[in-house]
PDB file of N, CA and C in Angstrom:
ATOM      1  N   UNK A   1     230.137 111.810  32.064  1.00  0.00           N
ATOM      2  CA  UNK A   1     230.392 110.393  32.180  1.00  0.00           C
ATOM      3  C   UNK A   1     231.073 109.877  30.919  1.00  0.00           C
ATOM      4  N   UNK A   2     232.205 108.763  31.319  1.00  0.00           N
ATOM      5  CA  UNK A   2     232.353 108.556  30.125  1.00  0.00           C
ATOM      6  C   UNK A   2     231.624 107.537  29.496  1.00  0.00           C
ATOM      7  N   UNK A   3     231.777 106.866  28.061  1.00  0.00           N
ATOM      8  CA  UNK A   3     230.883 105.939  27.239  1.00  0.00           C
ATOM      9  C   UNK A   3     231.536 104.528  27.437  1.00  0.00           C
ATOM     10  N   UNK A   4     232.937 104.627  28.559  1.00  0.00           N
ATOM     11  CA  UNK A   4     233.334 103.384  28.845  1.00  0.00           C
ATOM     12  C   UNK A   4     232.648 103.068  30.448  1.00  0.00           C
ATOM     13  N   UNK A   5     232.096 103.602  30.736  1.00  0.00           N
ATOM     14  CA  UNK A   5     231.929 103.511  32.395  1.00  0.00           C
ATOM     15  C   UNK A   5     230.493 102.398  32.172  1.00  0.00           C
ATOM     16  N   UNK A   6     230.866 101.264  32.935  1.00  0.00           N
ATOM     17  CA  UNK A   6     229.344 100.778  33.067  1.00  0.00           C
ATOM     18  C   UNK A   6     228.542 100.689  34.345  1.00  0.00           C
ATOM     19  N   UNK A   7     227.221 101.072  34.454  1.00  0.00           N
ATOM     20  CA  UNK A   7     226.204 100.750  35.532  1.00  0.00           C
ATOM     21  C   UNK A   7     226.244  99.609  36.166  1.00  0.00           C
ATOM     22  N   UNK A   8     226.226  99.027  37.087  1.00  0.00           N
ATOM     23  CA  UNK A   8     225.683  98.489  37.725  1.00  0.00           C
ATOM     24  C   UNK A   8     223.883  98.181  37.911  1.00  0.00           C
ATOM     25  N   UNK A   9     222.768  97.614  37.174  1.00  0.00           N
ATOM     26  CA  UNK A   9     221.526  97.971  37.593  1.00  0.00           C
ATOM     27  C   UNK A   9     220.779  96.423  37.695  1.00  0.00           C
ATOM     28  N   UNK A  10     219.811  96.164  37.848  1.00  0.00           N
ATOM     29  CA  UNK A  10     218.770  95.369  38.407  1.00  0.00           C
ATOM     30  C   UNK A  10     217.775  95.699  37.375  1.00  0.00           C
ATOM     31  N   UNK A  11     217.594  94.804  36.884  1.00  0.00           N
ATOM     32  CA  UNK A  11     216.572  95.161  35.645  1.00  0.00           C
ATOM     33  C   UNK A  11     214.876  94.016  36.126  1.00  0.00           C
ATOM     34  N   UNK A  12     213.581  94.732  36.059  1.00  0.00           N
ATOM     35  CA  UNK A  12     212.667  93.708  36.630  1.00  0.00           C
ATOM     36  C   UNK A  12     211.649  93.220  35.212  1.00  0.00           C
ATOM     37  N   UNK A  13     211.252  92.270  35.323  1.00  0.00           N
ATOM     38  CA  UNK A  13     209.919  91.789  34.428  1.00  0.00           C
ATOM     39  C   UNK A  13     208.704  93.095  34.407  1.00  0.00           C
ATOM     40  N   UNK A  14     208.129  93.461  33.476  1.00  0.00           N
ATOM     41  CA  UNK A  14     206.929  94.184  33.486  1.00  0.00           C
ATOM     42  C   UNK A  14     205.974  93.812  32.382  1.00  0.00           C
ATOM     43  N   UNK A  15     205.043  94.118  32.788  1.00  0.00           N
ATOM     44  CA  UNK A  15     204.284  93.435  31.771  1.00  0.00           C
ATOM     45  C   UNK A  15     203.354  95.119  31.252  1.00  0.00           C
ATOM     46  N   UNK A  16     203.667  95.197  30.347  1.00  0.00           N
ATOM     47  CA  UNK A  16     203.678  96.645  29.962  1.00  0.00           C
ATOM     48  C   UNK A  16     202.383  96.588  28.424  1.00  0.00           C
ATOM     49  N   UNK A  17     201.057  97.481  28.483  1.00  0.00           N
ATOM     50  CA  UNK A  17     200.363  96.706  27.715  1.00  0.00           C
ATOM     51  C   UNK A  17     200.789  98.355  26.656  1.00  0.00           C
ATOM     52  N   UNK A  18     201.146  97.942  25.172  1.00  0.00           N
ATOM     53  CA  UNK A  18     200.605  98.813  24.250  1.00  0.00           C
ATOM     54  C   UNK A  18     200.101  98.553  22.943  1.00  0.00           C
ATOM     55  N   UNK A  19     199.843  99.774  22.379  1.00  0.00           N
ATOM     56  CA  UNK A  19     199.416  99.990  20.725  1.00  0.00           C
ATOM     57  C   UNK A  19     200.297  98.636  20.270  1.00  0.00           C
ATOM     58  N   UNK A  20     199.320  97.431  19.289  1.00  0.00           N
ATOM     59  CA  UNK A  20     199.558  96.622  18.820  1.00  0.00           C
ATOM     60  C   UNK A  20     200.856  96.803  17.391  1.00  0.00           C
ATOM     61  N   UNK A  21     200.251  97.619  17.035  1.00  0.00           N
ATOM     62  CA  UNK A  21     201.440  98.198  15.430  1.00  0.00           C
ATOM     63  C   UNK A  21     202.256  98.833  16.143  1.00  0.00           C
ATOM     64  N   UNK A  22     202.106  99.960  17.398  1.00  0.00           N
ATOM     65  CA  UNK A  22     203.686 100.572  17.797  1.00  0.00           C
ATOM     66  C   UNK A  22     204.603  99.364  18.437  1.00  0.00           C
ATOM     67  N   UNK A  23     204.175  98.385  19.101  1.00  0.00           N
ATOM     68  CA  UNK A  23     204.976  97.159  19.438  1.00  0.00           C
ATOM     69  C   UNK A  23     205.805  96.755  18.502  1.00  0.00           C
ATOM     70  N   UNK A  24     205.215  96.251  17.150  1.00  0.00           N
ATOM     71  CA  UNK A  24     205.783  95.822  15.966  1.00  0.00           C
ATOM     72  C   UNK A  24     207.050  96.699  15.586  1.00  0.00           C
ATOM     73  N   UNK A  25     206.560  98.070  15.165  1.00  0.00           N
ATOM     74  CA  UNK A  25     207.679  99.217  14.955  1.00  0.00           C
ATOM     75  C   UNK A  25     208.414  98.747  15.426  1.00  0.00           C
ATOM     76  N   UNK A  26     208.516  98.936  17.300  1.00  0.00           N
ATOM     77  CA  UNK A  26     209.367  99.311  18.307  1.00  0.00           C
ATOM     78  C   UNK A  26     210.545  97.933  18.158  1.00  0.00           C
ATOM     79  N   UNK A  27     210.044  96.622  17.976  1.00  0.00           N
ATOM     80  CA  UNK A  27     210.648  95.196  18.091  1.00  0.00           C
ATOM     81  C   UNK A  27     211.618  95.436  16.684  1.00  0.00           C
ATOM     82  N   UNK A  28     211.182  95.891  15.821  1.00  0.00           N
ATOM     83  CA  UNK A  28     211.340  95.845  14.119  1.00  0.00           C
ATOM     84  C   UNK A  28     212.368  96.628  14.418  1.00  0.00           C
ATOM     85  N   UNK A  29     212.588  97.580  15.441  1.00  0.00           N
ATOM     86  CA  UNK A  29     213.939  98.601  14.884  1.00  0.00           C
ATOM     87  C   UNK A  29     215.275  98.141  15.909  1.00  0.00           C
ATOM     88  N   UNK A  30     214.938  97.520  16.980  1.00  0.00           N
ATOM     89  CA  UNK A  30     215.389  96.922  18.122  1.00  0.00           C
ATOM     90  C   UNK A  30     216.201  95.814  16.947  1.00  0.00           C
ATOM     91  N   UNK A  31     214.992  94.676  17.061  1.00  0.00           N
ATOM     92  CA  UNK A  31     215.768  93.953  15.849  1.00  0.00           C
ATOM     93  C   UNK A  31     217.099  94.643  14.854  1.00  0.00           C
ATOM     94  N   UNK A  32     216.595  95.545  13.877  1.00  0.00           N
ATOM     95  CA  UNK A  32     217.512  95.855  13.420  1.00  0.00           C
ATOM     96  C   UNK A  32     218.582  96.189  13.844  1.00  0.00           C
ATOM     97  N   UNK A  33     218.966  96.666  14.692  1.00  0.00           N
ATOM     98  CA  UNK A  33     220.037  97.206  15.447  1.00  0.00           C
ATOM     99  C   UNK A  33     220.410  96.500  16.077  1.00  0.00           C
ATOM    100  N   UNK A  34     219.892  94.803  16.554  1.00  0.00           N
ATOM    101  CA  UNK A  34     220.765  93.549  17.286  1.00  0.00           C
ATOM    102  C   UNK A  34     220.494  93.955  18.542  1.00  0.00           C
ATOM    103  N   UNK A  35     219.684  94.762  19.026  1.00  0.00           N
ATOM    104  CA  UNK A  35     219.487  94.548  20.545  1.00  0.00           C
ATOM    105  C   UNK A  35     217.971  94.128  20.785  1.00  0.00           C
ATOM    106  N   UNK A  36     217.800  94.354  22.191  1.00  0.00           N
ATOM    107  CA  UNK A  36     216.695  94.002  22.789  1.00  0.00           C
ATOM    108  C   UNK A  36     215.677  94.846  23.016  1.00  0.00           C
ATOM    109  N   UNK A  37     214.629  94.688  22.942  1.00  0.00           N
ATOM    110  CA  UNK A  37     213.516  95.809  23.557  1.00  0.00           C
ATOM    111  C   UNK A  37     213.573  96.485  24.110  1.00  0.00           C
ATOM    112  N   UNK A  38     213.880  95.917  25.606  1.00  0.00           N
ATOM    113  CA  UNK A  38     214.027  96.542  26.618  1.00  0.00           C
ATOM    114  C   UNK A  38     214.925  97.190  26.546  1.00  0.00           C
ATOM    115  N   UNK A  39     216.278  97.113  26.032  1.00  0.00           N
ATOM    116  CA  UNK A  39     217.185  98.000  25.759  1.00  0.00           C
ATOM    117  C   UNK A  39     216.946  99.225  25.188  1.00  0.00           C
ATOM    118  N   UNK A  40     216.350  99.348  23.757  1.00  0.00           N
ATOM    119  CA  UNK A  40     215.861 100.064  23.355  1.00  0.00           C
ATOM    120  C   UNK A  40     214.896 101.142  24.018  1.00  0.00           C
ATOM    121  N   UNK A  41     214.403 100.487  24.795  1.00  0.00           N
ATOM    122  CA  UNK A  41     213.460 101.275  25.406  1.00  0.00           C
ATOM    123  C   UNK A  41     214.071 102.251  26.712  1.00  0.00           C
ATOM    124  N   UNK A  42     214.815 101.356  27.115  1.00  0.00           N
ATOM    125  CA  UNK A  42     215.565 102.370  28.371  1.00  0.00           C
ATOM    126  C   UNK A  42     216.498 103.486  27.328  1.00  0.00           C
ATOM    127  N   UNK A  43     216.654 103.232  26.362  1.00  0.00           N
ATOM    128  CA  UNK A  43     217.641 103.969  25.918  1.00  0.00           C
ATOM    129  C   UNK A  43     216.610 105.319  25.780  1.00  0.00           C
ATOM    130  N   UNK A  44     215.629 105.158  24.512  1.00  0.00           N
ATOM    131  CA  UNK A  44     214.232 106.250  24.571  1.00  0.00           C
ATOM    132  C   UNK A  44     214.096 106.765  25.698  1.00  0.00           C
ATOM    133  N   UNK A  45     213.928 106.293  26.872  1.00  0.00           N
ATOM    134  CA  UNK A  45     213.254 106.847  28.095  1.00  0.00           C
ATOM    135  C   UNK A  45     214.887 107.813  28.297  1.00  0.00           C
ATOM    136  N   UNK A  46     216.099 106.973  28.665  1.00  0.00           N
ATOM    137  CA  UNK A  46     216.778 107.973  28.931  1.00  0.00           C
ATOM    138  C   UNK A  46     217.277 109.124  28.552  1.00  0.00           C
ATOM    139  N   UNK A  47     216.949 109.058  26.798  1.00  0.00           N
ATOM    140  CA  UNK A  47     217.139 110.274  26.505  1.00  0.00           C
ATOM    141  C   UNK A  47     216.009 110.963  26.217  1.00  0.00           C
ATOM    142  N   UNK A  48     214.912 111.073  26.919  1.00  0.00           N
ATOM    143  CA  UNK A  48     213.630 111.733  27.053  1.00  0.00           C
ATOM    144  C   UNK A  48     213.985 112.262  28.279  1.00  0.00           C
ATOM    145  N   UNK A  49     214.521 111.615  28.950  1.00  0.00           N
ATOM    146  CA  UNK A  49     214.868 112.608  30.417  1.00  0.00           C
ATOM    147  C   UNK A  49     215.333 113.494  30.173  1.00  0.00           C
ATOM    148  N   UNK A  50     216.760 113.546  29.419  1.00  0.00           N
ATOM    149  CA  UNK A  50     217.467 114.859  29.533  1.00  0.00           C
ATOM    150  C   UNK A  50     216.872 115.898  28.628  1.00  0.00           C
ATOM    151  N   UNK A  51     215.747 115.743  27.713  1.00  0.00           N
ATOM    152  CA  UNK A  51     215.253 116.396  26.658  1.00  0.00           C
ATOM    153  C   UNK A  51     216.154 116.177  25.450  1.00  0.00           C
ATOM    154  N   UNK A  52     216.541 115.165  25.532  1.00  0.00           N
ATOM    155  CA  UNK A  52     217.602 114.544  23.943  1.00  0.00           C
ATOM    156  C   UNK A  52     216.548 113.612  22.992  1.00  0.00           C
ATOM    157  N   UNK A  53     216.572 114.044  21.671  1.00  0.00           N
ATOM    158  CA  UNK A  53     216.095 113.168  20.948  1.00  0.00           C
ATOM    159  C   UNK A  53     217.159 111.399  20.565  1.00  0.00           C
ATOM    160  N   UNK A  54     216.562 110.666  21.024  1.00  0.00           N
ATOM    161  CA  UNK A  54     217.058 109.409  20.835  1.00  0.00           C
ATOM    162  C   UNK A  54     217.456 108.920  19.042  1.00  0.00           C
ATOM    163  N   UNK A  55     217.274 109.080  18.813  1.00  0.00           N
ATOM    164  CA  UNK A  55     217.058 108.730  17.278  1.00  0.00           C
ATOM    165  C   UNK A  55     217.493 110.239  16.184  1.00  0.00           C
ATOM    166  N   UNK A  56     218.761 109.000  15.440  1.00  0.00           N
ATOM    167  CA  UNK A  56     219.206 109.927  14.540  1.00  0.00           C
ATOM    168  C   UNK A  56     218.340 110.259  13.590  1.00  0.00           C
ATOM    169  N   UNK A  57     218.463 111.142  12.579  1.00  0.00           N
ATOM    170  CA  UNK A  57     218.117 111.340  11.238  1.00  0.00           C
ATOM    171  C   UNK A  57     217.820 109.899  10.266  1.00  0.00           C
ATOM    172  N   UNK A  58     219.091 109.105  10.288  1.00  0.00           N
ATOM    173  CA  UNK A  58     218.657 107.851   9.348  1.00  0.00           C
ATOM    174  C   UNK A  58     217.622 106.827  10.077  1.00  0.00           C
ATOM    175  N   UNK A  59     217.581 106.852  11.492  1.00  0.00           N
ATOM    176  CA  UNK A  59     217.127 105.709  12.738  1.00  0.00           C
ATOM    177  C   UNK A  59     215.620 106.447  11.939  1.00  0.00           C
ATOM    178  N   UNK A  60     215.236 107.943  12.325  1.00  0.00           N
ATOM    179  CA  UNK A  60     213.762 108.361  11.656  1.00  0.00           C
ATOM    180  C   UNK A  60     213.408 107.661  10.740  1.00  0.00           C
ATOM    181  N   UNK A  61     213.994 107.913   9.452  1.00  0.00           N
ATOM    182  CA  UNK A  61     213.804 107.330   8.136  1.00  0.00           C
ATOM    183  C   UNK A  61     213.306 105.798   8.374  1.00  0.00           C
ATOM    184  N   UNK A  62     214.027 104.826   9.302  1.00  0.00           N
ATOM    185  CA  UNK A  62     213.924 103.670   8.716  1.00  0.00           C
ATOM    186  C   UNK A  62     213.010 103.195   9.950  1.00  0.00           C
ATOM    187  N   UNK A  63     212.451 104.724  11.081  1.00  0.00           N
ATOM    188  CA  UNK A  63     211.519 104.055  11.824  1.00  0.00           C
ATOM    189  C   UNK A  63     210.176 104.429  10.894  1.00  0.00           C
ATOM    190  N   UNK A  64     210.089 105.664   9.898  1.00  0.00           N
ATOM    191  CA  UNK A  64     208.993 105.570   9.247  1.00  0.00           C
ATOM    192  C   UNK A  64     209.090 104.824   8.138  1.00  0.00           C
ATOM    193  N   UNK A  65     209.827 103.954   7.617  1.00  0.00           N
ATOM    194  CA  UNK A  65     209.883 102.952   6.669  1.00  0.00           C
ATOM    195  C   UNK A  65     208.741 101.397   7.470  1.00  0.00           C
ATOM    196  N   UNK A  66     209.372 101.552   8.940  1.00  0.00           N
ATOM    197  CA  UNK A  66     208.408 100.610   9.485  1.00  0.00           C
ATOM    198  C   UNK A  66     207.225 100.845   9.778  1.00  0.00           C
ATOM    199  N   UNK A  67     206.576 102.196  10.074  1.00  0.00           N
ATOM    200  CA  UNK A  67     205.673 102.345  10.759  1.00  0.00           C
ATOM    201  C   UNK A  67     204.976 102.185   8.992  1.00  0.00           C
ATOM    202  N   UNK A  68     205.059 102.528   7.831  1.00  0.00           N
ATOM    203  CA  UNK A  68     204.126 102.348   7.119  1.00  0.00           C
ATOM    204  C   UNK A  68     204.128 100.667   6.783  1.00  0.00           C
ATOM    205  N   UNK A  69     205.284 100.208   6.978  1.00  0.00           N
ATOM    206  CA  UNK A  69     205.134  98.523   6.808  1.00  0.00           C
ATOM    207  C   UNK A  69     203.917  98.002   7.890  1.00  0.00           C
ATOM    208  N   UNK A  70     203.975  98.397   8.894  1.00  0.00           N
ATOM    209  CA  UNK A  70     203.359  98.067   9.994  1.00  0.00           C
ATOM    210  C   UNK A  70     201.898  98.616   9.593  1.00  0.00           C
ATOM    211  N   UNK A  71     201.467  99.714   8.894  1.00  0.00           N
ATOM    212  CA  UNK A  71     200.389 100.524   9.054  1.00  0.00           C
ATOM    213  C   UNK A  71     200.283 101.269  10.630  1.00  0.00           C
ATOM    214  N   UNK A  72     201.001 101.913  11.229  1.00  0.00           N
ATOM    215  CA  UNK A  72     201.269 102.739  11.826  1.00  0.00           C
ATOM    216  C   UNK A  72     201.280 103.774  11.454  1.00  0.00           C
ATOM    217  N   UNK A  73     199.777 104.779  11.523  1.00  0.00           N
ATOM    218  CA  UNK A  73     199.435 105.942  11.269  1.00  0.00           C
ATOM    219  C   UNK A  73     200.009 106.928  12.397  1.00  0.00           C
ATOM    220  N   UNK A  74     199.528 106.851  13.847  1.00  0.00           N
ATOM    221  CA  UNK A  74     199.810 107.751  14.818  1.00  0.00           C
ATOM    222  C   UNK A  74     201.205 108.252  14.967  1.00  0.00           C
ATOM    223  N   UNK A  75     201.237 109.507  15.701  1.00  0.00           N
ATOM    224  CA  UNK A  75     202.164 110.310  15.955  1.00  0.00           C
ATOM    225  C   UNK A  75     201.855 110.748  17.551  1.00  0.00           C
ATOM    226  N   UNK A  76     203.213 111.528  17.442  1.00  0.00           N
ATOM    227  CA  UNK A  76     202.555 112.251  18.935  1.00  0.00           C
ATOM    228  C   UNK A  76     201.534 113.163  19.384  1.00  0.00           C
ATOM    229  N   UNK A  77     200.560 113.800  18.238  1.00  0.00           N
ATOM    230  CA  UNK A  77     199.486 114.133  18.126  1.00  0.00           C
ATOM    231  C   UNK A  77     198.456 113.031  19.181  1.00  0.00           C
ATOM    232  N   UNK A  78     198.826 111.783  18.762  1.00  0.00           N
ATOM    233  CA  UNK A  78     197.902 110.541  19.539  1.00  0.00           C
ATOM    234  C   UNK A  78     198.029 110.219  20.811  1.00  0.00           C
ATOM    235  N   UNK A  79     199.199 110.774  21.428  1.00  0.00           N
ATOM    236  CA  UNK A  79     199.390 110.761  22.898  1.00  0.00           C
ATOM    237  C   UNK A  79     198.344 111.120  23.850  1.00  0.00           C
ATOM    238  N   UNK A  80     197.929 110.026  24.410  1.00  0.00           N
ATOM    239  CA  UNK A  80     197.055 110.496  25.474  1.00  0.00           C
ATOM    240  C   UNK A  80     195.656 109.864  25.433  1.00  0.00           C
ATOM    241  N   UNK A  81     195.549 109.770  23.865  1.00  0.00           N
ATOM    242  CA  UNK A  81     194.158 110.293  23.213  1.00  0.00           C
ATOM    243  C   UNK A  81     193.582 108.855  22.590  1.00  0.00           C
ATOM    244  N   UNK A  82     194.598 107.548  22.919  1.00  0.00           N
ATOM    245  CA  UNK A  82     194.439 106.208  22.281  1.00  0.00           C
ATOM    246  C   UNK A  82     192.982 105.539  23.469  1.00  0.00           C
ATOM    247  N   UNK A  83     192.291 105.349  22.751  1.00  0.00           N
ATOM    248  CA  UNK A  83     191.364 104.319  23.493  1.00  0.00           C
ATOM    249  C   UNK A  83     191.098 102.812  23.041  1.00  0.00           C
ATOM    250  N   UNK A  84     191.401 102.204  23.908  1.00  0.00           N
ATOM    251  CA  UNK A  84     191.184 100.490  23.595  1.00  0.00           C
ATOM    252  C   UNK A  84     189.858 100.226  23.536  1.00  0.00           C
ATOM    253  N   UNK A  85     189.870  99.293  21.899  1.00  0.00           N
ATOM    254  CA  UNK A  85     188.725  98.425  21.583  1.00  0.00           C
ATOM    255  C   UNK A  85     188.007  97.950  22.798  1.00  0.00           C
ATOM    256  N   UNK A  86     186.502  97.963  22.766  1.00  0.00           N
ATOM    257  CA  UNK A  86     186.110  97.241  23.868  1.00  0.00           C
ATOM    258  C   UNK A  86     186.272  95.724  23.908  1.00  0.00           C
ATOM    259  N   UNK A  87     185.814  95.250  24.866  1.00  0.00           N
ATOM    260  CA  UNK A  87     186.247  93.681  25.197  1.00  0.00           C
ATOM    261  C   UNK A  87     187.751  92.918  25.434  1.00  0.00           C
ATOM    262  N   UNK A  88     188.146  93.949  24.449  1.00  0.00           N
ATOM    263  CA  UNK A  88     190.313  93.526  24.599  1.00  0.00           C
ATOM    264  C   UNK A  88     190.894  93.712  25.580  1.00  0.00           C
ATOM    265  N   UNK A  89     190.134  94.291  26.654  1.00  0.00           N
ATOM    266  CA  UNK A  89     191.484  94.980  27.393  1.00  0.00           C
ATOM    267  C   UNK A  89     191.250  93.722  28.518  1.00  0.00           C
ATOM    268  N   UNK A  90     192.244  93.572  29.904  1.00  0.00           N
ATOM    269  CA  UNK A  90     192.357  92.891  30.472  1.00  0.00           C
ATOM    270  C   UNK A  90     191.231  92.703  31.366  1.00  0.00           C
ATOM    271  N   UNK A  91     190.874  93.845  31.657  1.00  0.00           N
ATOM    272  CA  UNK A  91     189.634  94.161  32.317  1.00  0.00           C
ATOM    273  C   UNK A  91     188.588  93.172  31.836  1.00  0.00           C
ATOM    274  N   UNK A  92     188.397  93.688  31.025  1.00  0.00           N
ATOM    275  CA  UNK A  92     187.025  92.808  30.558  1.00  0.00           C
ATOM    276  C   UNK A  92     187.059  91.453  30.243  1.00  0.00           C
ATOM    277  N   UNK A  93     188.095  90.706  29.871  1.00  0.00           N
ATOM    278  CA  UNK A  93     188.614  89.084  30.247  1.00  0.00           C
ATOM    279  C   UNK A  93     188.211  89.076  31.257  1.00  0.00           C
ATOM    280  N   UNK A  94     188.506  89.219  32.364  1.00  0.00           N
ATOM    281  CA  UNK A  94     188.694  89.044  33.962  1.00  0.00           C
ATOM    282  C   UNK A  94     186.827  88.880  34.127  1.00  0.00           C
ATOM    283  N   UNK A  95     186.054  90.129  33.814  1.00  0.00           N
ATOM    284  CA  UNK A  95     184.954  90.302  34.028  1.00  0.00           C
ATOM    285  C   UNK A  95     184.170  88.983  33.153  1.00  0.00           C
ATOM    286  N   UNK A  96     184.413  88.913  32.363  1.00  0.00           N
ATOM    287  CA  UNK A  96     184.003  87.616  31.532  1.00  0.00           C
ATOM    288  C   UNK A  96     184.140  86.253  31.694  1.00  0.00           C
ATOM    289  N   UNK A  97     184.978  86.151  32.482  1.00  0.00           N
ATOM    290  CA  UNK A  97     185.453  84.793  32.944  1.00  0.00           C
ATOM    291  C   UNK A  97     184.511  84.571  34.388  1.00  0.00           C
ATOM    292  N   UNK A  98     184.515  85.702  34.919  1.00  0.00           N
ATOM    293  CA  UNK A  98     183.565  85.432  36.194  1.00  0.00           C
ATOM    294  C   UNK A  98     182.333  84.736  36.138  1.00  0.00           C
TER     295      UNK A  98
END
């Protein structure tokens, strides 16, 4: 494909819950680079499909420049393995309000 060809797509609202400091990172590097989240994020996902790392050498650097601004310890070691504080999650609002 070439890098002039554009998609056509339909993009929807999600309400997508994560890690409070990886949010920050994720907005913080988006920011830097003048785009949007969501952009960013389809971009990650799409090059996770093909098995491409998204992120250059300097993009690393200045995503671990944020993650220690942020206090963002985890790695992909933490995949999987994150458990939410009790009472925070949506769940338990809902149950509380009843």
């Amino acid at each position: 494909m070439s890098e002039t060809t554009e998609f056509i797509v339909e993009r929807v609202q999600t309400g997508v819950r994560m890690e409070k400091r990886l949010l920050k990172v994720l907005k913080a590097f988006a920011e830097f680079h003048d785009m949007t989240l969501g952009d960013l994020l389809e971009g990650i996902v799409l090059h996770a499909f093909d098995g491409k790392t998204p992120f250059s050498p300097a993009s690393l650097g200045r995503i671990q420049e944020l993650k220690k601004f942020y206090g963002l310890e985890l790695d992909s070691t933490a995949s999987h393995r994150l458990k939410e504080i009790r009472g925070k999650g949506t769940r338990n609002k809902r149950r509380m309000e009843k």
